[in-house]
Protein backbone atom coordinates (compact mmCIF):
# COMPACT_ATOMS: atom_id res chain seq x y z
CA UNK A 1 -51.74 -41.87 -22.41
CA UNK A 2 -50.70 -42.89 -25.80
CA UNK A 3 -47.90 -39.71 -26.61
CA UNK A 4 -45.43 -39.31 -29.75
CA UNK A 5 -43.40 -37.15 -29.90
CA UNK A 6 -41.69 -34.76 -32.63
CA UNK A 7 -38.60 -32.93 -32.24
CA UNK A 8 -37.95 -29.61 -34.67
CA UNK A 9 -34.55 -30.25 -35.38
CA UNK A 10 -34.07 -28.44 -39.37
CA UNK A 11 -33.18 -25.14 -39.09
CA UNK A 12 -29.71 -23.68 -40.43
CA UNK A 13 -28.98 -21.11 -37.47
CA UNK A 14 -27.39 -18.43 -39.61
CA UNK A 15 -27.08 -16.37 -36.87
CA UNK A 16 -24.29 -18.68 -35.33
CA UNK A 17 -22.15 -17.94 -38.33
CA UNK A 18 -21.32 -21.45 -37.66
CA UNK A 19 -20.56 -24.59 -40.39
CA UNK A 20 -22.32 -26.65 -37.68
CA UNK A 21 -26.08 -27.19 -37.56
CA UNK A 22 -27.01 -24.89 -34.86
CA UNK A 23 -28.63 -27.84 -32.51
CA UNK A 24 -25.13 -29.50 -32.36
CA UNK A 25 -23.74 -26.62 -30.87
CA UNK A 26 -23.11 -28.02 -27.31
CA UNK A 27 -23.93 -26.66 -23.64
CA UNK A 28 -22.94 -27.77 -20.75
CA UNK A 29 -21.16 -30.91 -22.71
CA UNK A 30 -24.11 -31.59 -24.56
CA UNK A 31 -25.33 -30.67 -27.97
CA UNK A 32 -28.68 -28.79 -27.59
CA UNK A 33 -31.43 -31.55 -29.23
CA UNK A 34 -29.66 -34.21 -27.16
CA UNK A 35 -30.40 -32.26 -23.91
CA UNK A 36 -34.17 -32.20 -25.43
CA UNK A 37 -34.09 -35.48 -26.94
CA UNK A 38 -32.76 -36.70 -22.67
CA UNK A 39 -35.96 -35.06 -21.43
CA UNK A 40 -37.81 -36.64 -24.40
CA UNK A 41 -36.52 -40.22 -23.11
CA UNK A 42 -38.44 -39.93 -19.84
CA UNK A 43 -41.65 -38.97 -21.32
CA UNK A 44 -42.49 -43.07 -22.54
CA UNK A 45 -43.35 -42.11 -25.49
CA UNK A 46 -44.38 -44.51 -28.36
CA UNK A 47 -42.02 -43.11 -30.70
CA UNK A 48 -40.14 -40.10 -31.23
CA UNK A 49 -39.56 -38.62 -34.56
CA UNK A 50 -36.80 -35.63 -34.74
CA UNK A 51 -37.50 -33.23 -37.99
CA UNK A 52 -34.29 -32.58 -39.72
CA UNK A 53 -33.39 -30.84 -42.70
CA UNK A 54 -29.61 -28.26 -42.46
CA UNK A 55 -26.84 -30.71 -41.97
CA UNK A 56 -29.51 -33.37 -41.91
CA UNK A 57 -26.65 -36.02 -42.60
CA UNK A 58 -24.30 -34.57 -39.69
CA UNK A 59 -27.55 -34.28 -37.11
CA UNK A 60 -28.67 -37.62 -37.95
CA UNK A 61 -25.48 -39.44 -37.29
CA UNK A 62 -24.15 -37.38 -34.18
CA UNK A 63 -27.46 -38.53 -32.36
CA UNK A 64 -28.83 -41.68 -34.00
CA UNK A 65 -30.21 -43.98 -31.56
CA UNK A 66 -32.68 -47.56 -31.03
CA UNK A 67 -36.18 -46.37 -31.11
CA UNK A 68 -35.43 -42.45 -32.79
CA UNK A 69 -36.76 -41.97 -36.64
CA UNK A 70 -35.64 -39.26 -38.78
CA UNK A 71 -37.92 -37.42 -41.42
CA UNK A 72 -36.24 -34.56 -43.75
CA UNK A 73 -37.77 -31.18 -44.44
CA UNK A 74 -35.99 -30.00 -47.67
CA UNK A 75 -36.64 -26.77 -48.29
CA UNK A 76 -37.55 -25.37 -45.04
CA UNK A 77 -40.43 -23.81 -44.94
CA UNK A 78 -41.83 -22.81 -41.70
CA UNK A 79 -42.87 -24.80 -38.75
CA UNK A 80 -46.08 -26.20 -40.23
CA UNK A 81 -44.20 -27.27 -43.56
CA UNK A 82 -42.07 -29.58 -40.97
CA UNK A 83 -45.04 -31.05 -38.95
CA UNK A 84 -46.44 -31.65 -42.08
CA UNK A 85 -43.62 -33.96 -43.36
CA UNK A 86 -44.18 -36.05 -40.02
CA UNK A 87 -47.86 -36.58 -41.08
CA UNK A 88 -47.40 -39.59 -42.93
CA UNK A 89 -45.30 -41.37 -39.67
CA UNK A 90 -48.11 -40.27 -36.87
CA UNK A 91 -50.36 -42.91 -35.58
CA UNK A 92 -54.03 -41.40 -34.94
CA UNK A 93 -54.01 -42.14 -31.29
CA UNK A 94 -53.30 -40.12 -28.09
CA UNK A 95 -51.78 -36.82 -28.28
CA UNK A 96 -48.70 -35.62 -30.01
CA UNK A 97 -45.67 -33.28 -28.19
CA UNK A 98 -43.86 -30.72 -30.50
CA UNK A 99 -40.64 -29.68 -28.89
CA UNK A 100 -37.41 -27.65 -30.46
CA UNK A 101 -34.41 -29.29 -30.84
CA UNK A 102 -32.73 -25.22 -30.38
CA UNK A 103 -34.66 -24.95 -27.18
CA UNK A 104 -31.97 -27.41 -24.83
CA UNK A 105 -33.41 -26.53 -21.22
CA UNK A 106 -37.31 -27.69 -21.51
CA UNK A 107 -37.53 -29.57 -18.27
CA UNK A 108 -39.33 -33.22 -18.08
CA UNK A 109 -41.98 -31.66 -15.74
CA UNK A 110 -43.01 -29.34 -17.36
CA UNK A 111 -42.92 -31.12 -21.07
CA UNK A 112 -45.08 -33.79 -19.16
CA UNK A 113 -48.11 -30.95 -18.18
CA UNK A 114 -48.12 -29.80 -21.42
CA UNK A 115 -48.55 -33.50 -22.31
CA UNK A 116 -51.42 -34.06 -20.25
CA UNK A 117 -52.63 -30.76 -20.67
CA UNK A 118 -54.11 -31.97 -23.92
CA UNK A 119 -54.69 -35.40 -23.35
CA UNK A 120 -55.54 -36.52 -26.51
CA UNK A 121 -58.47 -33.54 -26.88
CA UNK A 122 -57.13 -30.34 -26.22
CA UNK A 123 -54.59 -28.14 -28.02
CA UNK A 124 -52.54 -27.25 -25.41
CA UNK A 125 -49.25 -24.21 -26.07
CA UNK A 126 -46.84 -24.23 -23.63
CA UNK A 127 -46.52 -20.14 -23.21
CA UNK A 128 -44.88 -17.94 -20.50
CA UNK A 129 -44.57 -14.24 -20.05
CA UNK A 130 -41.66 -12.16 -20.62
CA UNK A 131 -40.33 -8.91 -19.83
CA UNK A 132 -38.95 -8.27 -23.51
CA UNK A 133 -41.14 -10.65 -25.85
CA UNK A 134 -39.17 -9.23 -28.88
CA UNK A 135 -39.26 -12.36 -31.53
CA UNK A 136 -41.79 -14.77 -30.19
CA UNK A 137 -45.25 -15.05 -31.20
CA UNK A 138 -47.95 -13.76 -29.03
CA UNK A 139 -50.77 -15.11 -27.59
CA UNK A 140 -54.21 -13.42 -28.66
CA UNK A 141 -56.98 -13.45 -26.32
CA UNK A 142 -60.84 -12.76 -25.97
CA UNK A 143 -61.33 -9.37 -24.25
CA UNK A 144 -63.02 -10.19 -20.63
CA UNK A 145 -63.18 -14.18 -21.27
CA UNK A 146 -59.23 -14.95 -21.59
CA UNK A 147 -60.11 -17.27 -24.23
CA UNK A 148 -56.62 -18.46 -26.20
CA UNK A 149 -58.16 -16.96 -29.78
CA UNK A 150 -54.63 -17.35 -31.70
CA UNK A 151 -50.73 -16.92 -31.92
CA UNK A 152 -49.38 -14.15 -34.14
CA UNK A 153 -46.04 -14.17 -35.12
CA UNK A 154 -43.99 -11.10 -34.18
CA UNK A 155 -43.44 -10.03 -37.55
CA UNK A 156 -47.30 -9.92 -38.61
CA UNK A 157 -48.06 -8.42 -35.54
CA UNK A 158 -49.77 -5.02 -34.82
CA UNK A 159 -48.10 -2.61 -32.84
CA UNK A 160 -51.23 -3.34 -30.08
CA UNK A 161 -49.81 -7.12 -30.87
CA UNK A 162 -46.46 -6.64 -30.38
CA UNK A 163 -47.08 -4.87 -26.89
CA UNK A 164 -48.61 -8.29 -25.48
CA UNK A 165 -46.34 -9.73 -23.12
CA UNK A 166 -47.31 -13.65 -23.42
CA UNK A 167 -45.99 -15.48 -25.72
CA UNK A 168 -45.68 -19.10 -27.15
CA UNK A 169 -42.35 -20.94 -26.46
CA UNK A 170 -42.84 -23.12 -30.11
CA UNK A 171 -44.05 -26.08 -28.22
CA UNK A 172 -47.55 -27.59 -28.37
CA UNK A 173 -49.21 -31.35 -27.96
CA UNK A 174 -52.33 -31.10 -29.80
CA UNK A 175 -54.63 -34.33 -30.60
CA UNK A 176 -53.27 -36.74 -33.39
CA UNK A 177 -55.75 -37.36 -35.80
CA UNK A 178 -57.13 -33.78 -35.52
CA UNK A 179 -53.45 -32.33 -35.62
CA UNK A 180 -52.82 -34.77 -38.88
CA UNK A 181 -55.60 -33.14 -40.60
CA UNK A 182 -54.82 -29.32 -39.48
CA UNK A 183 -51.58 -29.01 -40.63
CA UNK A 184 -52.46 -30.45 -44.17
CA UNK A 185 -55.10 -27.17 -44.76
CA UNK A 186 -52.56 -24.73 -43.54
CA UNK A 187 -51.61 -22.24 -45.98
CA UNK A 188 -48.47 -20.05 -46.61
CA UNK A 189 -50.42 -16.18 -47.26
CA UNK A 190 -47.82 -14.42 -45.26
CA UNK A 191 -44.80 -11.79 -45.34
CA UNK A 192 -42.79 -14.93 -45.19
CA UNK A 193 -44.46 -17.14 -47.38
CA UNK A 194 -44.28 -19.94 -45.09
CA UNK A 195 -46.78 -22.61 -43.43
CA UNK A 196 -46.36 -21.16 -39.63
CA UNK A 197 -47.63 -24.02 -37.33
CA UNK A 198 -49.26 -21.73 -34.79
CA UNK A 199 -52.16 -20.74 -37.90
CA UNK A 200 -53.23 -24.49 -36.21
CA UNK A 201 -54.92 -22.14 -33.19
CA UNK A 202 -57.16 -20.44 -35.12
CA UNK A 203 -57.92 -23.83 -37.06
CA UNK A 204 -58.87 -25.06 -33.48
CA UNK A 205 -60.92 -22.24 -32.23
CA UNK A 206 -63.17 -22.94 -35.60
CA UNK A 207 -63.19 -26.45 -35.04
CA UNK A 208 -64.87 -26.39 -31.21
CA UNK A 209 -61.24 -27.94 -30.30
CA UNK A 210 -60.44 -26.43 -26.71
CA UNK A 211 -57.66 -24.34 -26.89
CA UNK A 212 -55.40 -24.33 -23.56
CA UNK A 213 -52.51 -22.76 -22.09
CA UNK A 214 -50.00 -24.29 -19.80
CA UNK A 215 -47.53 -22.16 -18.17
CA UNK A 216 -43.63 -22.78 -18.32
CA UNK A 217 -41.98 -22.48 -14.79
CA UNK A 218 -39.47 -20.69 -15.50
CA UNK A 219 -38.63 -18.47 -18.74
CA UNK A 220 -34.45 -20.50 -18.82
CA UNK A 221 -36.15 -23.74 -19.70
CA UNK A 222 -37.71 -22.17 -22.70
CA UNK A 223 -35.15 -19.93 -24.05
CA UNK A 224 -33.79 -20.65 -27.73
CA UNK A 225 -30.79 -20.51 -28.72
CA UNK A 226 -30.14 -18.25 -32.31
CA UNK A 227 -26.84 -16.51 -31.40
CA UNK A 228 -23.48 -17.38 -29.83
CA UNK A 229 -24.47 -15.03 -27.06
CA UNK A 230 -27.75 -16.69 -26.39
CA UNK A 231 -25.80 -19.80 -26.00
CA UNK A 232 -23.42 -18.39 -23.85
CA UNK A 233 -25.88 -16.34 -21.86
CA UNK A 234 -27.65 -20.37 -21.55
CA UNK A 235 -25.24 -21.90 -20.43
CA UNK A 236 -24.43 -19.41 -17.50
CA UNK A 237 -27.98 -19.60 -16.39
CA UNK A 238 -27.86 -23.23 -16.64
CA UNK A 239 -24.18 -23.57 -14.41
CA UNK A 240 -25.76 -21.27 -11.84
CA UNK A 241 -28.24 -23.64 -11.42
CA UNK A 242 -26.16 -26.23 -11.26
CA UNK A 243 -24.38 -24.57 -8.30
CA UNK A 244 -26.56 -23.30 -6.66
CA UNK A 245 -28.50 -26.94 -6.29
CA UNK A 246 -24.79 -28.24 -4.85
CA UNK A 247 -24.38 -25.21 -2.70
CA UNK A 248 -28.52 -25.78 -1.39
CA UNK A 249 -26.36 -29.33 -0.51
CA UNK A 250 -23.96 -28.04 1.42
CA UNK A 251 -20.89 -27.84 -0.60
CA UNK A 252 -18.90 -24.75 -0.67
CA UNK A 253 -17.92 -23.02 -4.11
CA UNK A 254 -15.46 -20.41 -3.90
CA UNK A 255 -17.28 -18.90 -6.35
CA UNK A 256 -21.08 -19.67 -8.44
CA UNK A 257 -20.15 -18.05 -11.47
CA UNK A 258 -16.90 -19.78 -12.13
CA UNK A 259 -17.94 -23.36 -12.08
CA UNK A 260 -18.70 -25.67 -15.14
CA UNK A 261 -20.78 -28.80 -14.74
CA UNK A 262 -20.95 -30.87 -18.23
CA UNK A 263 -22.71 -34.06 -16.82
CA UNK A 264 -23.10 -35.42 -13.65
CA UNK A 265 -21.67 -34.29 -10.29
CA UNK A 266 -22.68 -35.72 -6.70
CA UNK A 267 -20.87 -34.77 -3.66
CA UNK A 268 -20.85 -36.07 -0.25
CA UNK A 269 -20.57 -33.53 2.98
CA UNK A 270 -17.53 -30.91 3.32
CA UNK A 271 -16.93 -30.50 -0.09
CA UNK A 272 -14.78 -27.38 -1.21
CA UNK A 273 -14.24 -26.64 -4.77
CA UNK A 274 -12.01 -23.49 -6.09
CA UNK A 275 -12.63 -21.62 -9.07
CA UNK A 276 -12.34 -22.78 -12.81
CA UNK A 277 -13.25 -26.17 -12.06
CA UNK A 278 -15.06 -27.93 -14.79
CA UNK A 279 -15.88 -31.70 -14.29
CA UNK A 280 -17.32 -33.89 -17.29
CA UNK A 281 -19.35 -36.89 -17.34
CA UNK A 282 -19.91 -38.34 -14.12
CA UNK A 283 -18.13 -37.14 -11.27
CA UNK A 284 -18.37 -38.43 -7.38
CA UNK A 285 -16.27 -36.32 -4.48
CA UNK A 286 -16.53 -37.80 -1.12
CA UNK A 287 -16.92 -36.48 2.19
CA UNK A 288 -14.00 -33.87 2.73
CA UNK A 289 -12.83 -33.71 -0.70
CA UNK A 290 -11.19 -30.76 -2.01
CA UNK A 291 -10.78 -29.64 -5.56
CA UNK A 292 -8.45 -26.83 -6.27
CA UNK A 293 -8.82 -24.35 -8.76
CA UNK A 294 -8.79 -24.55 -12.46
CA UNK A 295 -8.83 -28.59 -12.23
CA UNK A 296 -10.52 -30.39 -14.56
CA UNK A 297 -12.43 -33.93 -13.50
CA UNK A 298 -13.92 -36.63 -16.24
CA UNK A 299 -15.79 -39.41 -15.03
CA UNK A 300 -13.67 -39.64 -11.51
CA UNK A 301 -14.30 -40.70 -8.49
CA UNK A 302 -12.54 -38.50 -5.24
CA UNK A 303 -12.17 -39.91 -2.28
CA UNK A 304 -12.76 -38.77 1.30
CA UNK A 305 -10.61 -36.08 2.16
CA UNK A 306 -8.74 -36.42 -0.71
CA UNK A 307 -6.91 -32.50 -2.11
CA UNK A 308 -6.71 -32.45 -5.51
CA UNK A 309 -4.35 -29.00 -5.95
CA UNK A 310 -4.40 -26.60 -9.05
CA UNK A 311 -4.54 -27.43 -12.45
CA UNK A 312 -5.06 -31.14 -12.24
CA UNK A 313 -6.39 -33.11 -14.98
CA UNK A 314 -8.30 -36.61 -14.04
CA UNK A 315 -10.22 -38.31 -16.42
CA UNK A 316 -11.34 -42.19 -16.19
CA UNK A 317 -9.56 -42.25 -12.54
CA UNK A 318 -9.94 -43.39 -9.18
CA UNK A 319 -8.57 -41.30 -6.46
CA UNK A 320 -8.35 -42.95 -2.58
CA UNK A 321 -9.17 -41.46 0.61
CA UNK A 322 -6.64 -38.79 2.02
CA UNK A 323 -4.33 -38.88 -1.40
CA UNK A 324 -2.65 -35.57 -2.28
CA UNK A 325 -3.19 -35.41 -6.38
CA UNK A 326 -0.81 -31.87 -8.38
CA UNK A 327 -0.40 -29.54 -8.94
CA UNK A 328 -0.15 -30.41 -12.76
CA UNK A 329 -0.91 -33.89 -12.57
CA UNK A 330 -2.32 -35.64 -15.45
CA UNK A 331 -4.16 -39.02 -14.24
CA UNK A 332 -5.44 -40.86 -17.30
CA UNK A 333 -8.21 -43.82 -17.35
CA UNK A 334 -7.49 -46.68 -15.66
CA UNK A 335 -5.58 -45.02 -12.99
CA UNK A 336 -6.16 -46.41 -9.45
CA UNK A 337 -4.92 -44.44 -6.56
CA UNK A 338 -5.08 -46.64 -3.30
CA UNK A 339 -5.47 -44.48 0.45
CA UNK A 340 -2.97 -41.51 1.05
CA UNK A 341 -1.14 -42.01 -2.25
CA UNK A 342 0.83 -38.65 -3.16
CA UNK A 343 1.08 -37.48 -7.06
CA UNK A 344 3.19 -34.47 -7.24
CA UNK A 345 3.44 -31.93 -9.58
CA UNK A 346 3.69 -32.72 -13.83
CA UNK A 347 3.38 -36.43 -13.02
CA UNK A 348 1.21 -39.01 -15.31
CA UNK A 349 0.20 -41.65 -14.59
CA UNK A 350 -1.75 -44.20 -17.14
CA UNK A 351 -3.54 -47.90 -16.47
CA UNK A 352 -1.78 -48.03 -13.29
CA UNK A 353 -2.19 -48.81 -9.54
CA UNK A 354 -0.80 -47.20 -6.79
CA UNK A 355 -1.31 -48.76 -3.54
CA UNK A 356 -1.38 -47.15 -0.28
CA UNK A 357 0.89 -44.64 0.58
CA UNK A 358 2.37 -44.75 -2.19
CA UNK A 359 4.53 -41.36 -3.70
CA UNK A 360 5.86 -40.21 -7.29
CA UNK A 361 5.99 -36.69 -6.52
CA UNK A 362 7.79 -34.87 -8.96
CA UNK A 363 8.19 -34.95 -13.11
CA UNK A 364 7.68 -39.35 -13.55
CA UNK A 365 5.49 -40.95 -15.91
CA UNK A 366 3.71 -44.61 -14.51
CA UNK A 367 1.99 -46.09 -17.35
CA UNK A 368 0.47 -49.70 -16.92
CA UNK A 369 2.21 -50.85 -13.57
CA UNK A 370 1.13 -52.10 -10.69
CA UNK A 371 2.36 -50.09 -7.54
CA UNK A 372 2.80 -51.64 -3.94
CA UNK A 373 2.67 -49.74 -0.51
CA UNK A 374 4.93 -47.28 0.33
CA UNK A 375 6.70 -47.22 -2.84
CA UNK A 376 8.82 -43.75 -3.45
CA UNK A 377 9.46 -42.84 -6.73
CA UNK A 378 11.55 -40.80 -8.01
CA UNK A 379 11.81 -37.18 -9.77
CA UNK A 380 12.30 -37.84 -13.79
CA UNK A 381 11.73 -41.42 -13.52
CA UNK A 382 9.43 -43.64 -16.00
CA UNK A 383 7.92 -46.92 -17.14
CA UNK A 384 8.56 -47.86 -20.73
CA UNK A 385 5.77 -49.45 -21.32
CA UNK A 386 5.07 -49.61 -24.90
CA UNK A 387 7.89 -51.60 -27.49
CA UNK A 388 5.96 -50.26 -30.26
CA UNK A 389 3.31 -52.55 -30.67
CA UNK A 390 2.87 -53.84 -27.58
CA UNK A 391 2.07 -52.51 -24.17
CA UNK A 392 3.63 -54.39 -21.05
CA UNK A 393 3.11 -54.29 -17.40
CA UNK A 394 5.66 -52.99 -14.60
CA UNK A 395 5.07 -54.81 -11.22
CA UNK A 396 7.25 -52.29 -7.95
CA UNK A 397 6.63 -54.21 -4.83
CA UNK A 398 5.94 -52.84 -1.40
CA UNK A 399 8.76 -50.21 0.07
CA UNK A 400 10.47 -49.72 -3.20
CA UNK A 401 12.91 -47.03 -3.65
CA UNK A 402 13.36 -45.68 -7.46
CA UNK A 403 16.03 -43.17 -8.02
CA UNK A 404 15.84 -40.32 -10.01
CA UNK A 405 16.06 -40.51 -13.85
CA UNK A 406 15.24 -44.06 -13.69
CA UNK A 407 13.95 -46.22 -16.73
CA UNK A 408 11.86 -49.03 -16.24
CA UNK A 409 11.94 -51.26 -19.57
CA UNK A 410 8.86 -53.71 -19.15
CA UNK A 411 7.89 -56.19 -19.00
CA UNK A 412 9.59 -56.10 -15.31
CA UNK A 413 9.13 -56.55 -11.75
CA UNK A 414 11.00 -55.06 -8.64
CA UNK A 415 10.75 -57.02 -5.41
CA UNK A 416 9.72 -56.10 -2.15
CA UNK A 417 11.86 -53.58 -0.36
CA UNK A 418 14.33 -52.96 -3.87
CA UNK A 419 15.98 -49.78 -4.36
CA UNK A 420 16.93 -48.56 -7.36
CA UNK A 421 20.16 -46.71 -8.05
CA UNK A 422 19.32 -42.76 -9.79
CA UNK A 423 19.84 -42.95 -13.49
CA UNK A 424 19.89 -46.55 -13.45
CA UNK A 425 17.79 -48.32 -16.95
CA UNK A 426 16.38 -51.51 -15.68
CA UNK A 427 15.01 -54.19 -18.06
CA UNK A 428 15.51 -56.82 -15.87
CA UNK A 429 13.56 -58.09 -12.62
CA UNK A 430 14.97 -56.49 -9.75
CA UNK A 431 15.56 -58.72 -6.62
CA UNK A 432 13.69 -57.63 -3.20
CA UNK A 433 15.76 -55.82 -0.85
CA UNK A 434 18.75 -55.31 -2.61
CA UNK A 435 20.44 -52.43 -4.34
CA UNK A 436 20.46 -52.56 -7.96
CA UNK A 437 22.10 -50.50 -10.52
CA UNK A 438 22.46 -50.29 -14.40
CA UNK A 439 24.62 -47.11 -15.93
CA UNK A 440 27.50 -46.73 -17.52
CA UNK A 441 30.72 -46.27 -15.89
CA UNK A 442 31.62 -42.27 -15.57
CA UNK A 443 34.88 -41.80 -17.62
CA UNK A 444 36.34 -38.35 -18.22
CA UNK A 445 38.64 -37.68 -21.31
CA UNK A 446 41.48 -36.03 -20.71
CA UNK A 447 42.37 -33.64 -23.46
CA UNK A 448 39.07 -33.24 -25.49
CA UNK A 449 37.69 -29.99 -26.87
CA UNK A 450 34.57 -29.02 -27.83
CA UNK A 451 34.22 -28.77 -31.64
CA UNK A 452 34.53 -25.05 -33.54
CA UNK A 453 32.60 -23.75 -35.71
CA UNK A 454 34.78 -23.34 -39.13
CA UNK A 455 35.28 -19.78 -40.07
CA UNK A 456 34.43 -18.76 -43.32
């Protein structure tokens, strides 16, 4: 099936009260046309064309991509004003898909049966019934045959209209060629004085073109958003999906509705995550891991039975099997946790490696080092790794001991079984298995006062 596709992407959103085009407002980590233009990238289409037109500069370069073409709609005037700006880039071929970029949660299934609904013949609407259709334009019938007649939009409809409880989502795939034409002969005699894409219907029912409806699964995946509570109220319904797939898989939320997924998580068996947990991009937990509450995870990897306690941020981090991680602790990307490693409580740790067993467990910063087994170090104790234009590397060996308030100057490397005296500033390489120090002799002045304010 040859399919294009066109994304409505130009409306302002004035009800956000927002500076931002309303389909860059995000959910779940994502803004809302690149959650449609994701399900749009499955569909193997020829080409997809995205309809722009608020903020057309700021839309175009936040998603700008090989194979996506732009077309501007300046002024906006209705739906069928926007298709027909497309006109000119639509081959005659196949069957064209109309999908709105404010409509995030359209899933690839059932995009793909509208799709195929029409086949390159058919108009097909993608409709659904709802409880309160308030806003969305219903679907008019033949009395006894069911026959799709038309769409009216809510605010031309009759009270008899307006009590009709199917409606059309504001997605279609309708013919090419036939679609080109129809949307050139619409016309804008209406309260709003626009070109309303769903006159097309009518157009079709004149024409002998079969008119067909395909059902939506379910009425979240066609839900616009117009309104920072509709986006909220979205995003809930899309997290408690979200958790309750991972739950269906046997992992064990304290609780469903505090739980933010804003990419990709995947968990293995025994998996126990508190509440206020939000993890970003893409997330693995093993077997056994726990995640304590209010932790936030970017692209991380958790190993088996690994805790990570309270208020732990990870992002761009590797975390080994059995390692204790917080509470408060920061691991930034390119950190490397080896098996049973223990990061305690307001502890960073940058670029580094930590090798089995290894423990900073209180108030240290280990940026850029490589960390052997069994290392302990101490409270208040960090790397200086950066000179001020350079960063350089900080190599502890196996069974090091670092004191408290210790300052590693790198580029330097402490040998195996070294222990460093607390307070000590090291810029040279420490030898293995011996105690070294570097402070300044404690001298007390006998006689000194602290300085006095002057009185005035």
């Amino acid at each position: 099936m040859s399919l294009q596709i066109v994304i409505m992407a130009a409306g302002k959103g004035t009800r956000m009260k927002s500076q931002l085009p309303k389909v860059l407002h995000r959910l779940a980590g994502r803004s809302l046309v690149q959650h449609v233009l994701h399900t749009a990238g499955r569909l193997a289409a020829r080409h997809t064309i995205v309809v722009t037109g608020h903020g057309a500069d700021t839309v175009e370069s936040a998603i700008a991509g090989p194979g996506l073409a732009f077309v501007r709609q300046m002024p906006q005037l209705g739906t069928g004003h926007a298709v027909q700006q497309v006109v000119p880039q639509l081959g005659d071929e196949g069957t064209v898909l109309i999908l709105n970029g404010d409509v995030p949660l359209v899933a690839e299934a059932t995009a793909r049966a509208l799709a195929e609904a029409c086949a390159g013949e058919r108009l097909a609407l993608l409709t659904i019934e709802l409880p309160d259709p308030t806003g969305y334009g219903r679907i008019v019938r033949e009395p006894g045959t069911r026959r799709v007649l038309g769409i009216v939009e809510h605010k031309d409809a009759t009270p008899e209209q307006r009590a009709i409880r199917e409606v059309y989502t504001g997605m279609m795939a309708a013919p090419a060629a036939w679609l080109k034409r129809s949307v050139m002969a619409l016309k804008n005699d209406n309260a709003q004085r626009e070109y309303y894409l769903t006159d097309i219907v009518a157009m079709a029912v004149a024409d002998g073109v079969p008119v067909v409806a395909s059902p939506a699964a379910s009425e979240t995946e066609v839900l616009g958003v117009n309104s920072p509570a509709q986006l909220a109220d979205l995003e809930r319904r899309y997290q408690r999906a979200q958790a309750e797939a991972l739950m269906e898989a046997g992992v064990r939320l304290a609780d469903p509705a505090r739980f933010d997924v804003r990419g990709t998580l995947s968990c293995g068996t025994d998996v126990e995550i508190d509440i206020g947990c939000v993890f970003e991009g893409t997330v693995h937990l093993a077997d056994g891991a726990r995640v304590g509450p209010h932790c936030v995870l970017r692209d991380a990897r958790i190993g088996a039975g690994a805790v990570i306690h309270p208020f732990t941020h990870i992002e761009g981090a590797t975390v080994g099997a059995g390692a204790l991680v917080g509470p408060y602790a920061r691991l930034r990307p390119g950190a490397e946790l080896g098996e049973e490693v223990h990061i305690g409580n307001f502890v960073e740790v940058k670029n580094s490696t930590l090798a089995k067993g290894a423990k900073a467990n209180h108030l240290a910063y280990l940026g850029d080092a490589t960390v052997g087994e069994r290392v302990n170090y101490g409270a208040g104790s960090i790397t200086a790794n950066y000179d001020g234009a350079n960063k350089h590397r900080t190599t502890i060996g196996n069974d090091v001991h670092v004191g408290s308030n210790c300052v590693l100057v790198a580029p330097v490397t402490l040998g195996d079984g070294a222990t460093i005296g607390g307070g000590s500033t090291i810029s040279k390489d420490a030898p293995a298995g011996q105690l070294t120090v570097a402070r300044a002799r404690q001298v007390t002045l006998a006689g000194w006062t602290r300085p006095q304010k002057q009185k005035k």
